[in-house]
N, C-alpha and C. Protein backbone atom coordinates (compact mmCIF):
# COMPACT_ATOMS: atom_id res chain seq x y z
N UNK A 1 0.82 -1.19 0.00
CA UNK A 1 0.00 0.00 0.00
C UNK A 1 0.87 1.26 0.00
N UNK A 2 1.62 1.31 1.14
CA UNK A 2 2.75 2.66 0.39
C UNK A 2 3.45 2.33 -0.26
N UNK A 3 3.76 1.57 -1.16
CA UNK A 3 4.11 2.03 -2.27
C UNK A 3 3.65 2.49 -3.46
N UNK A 4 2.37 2.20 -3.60
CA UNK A 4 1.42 2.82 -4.63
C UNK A 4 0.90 4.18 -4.00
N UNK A 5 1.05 4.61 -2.97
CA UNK A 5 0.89 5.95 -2.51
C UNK A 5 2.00 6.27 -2.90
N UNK A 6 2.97 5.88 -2.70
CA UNK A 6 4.02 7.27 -3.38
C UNK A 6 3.98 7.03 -4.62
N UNK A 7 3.31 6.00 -5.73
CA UNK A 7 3.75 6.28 -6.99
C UNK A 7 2.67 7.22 -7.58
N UNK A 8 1.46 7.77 -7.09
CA UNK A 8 0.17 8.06 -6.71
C UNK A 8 0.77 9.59 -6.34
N UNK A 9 1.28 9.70 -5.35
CA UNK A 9 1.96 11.14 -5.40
C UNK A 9 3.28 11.88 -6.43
N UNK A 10 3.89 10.57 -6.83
CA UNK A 10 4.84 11.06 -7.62
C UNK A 10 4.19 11.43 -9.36
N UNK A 11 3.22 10.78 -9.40
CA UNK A 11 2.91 10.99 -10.83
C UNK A 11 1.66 12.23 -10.78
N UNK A 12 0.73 12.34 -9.68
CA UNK A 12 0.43 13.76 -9.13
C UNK A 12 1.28 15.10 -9.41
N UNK A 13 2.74 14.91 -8.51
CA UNK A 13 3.56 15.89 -8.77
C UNK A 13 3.94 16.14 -9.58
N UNK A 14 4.79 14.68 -10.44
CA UNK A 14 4.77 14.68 -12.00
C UNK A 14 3.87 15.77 -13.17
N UNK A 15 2.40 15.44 -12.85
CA UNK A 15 1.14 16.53 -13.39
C UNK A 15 1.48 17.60 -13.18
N UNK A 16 1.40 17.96 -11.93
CA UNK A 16 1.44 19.37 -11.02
C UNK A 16 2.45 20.01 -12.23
N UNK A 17 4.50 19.42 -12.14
CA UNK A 17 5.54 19.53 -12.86
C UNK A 17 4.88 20.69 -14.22
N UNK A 18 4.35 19.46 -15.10
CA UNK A 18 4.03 19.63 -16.34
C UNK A 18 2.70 20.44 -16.54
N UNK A 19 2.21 20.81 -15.72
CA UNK A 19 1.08 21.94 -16.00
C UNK A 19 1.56 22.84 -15.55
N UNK A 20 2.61 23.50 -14.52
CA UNK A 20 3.16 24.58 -14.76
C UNK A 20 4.10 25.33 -15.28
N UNK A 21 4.79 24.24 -16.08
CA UNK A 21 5.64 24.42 -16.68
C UNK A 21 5.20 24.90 -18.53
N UNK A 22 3.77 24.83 -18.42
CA UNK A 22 3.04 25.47 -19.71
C UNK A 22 2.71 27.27 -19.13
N UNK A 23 2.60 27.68 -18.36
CA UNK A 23 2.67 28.97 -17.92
C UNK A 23 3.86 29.53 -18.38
N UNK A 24 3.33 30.60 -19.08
CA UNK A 24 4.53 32.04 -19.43
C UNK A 24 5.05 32.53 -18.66
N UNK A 25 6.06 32.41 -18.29
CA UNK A 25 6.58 33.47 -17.38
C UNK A 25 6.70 34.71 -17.79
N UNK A 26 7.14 35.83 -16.60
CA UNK A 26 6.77 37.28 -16.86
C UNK A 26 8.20 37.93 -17.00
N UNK A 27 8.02 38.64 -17.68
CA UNK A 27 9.51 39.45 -17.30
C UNK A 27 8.84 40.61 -16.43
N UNK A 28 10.45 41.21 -16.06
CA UNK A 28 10.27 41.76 -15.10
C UNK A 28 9.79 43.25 -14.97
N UNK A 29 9.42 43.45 -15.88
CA UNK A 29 8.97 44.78 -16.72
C UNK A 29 7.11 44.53 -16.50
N UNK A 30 6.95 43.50 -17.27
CA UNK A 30 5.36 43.06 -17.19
C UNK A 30 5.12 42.49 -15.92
N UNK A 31 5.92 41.83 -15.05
CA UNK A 31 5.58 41.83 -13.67
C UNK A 31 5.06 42.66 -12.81
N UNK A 32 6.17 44.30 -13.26
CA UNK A 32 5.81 45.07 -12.44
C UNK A 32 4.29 45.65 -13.19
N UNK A 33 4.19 45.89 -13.99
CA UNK A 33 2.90 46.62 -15.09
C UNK A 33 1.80 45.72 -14.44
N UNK A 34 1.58 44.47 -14.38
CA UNK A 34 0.88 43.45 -13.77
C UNK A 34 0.54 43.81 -11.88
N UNK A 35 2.13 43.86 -11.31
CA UNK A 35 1.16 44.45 -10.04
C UNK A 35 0.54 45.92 -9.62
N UNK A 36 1.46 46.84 -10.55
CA UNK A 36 0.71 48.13 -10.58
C UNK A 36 -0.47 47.86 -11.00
N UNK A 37 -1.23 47.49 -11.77
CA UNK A 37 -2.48 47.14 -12.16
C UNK A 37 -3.58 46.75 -11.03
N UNK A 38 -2.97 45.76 -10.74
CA UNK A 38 -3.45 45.28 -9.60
C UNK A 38 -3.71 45.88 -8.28
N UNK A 39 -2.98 46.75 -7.48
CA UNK A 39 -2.43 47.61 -6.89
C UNK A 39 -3.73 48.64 -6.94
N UNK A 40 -3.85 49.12 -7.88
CA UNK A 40 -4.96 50.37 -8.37
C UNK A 40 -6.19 49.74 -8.54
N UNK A 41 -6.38 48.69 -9.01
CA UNK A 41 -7.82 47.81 -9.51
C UNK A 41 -8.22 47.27 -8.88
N UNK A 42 -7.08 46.25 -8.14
CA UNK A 42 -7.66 44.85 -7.18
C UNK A 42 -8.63 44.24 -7.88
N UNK A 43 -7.78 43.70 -9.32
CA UNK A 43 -8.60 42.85 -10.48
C UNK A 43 -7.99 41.49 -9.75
N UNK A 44 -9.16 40.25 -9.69
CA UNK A 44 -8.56 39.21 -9.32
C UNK A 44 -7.71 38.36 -10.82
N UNK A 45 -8.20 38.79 -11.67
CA UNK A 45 -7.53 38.43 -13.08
C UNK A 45 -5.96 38.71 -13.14
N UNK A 46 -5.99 39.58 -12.75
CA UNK A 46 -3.89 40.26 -12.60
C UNK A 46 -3.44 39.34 -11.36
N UNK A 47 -4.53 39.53 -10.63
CA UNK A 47 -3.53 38.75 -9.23
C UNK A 47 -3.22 37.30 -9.66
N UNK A 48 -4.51 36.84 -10.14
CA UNK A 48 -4.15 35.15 -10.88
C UNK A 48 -3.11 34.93 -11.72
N UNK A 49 -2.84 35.95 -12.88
CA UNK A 49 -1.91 35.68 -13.55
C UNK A 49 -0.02 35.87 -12.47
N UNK A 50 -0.17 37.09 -12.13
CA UNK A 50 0.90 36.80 -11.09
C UNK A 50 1.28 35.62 -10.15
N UNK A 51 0.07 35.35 -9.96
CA UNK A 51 0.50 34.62 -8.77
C UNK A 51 0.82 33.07 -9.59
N UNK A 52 0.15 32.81 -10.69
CA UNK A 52 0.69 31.43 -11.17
C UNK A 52 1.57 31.17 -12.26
N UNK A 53 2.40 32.65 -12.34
CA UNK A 53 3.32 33.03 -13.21
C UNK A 53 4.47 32.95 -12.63
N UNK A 54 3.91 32.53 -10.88
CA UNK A 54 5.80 32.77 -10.32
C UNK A 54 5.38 30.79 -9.48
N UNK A 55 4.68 30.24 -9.56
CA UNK A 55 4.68 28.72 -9.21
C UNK A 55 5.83 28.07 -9.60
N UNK A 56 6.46 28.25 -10.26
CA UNK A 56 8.04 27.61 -10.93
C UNK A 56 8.71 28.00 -9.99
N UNK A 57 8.83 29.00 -9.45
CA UNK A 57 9.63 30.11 -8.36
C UNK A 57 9.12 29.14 -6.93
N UNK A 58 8.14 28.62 -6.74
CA UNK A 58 7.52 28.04 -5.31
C UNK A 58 8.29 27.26 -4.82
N UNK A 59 8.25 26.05 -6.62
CA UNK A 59 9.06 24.72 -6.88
C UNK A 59 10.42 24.57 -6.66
N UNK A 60 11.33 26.06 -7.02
CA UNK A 60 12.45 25.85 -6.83
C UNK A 60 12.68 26.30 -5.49
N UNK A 61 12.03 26.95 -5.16
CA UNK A 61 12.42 27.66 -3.60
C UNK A 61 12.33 26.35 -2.36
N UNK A 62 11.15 25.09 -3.02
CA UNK A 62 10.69 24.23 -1.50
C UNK A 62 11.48 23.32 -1.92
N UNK A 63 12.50 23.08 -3.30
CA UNK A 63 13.71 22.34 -3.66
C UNK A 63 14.61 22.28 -2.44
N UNK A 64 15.16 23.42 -1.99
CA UNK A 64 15.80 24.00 -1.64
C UNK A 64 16.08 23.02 0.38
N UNK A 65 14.69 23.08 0.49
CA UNK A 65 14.03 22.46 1.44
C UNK A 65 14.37 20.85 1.42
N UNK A 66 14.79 20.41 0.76
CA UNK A 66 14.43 18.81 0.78
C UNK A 66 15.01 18.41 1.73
N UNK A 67 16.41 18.51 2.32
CA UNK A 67 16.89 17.95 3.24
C UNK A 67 16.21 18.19 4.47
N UNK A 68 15.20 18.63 4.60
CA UNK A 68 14.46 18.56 5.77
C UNK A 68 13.85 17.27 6.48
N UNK A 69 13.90 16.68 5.29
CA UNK A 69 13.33 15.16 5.36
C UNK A 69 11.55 15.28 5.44
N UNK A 70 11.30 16.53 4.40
CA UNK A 70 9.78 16.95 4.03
C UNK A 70 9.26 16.50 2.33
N UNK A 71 8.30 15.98 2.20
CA UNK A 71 8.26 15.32 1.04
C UNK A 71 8.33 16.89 0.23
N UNK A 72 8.59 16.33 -1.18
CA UNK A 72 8.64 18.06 -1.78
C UNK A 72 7.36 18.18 -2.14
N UNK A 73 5.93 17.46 -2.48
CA UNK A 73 4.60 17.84 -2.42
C UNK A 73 4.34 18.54 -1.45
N UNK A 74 4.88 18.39 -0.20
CA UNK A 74 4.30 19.39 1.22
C UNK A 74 4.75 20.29 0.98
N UNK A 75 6.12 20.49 0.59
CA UNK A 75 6.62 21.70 0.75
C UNK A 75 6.49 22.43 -0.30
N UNK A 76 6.09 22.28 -1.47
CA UNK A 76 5.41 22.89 -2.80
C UNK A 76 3.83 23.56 -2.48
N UNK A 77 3.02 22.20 -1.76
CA UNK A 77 1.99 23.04 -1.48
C UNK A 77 1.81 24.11 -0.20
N UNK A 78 2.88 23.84 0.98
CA UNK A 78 2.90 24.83 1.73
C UNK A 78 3.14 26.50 1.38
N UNK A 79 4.43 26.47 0.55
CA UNK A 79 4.56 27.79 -0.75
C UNK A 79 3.37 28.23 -1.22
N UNK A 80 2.72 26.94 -2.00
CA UNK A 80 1.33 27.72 -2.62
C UNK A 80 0.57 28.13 -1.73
């Protein structure tokens, strides 16, 4: 049984991987144009795109984390 839970989470994360890795990232020019926008509007449309424009940024940051002996799903979704 755990072992099909972790293959169950790994091919989850696997997904997770590959659906954000289809997101554009922003440069840093349209980042800022994006939160000034936001900032003045409080459009939830700008905040969405920001906020799942930097999820690659979550991934590498709870990388960072592994030796904690924390699975990197926790620590990916704790970021998010």
């Amino acid at each position: 049984m755990e072992k099909s839970l972790a293959l169950i989470n790994t091919d989850s994360f696997s997904s997770y991987i590959a659906e954000i890795n289809r997101i554009s990232l922003l440069t840093p020019e349209k980042e800022t144009e994006l939160a000034q926008h936001y900032k003045k509007h409080q459009d939830v449309k700008t905040a969405h795109r920001l906020v799942t424009a930097n999820l690659r940024f979550v991934v590498r940051i709870a990388g960072e984390y592994r030796g904690y002996r924390m699975r990197m799903m926790d620590l990916v979704q704790e970021g998010n």
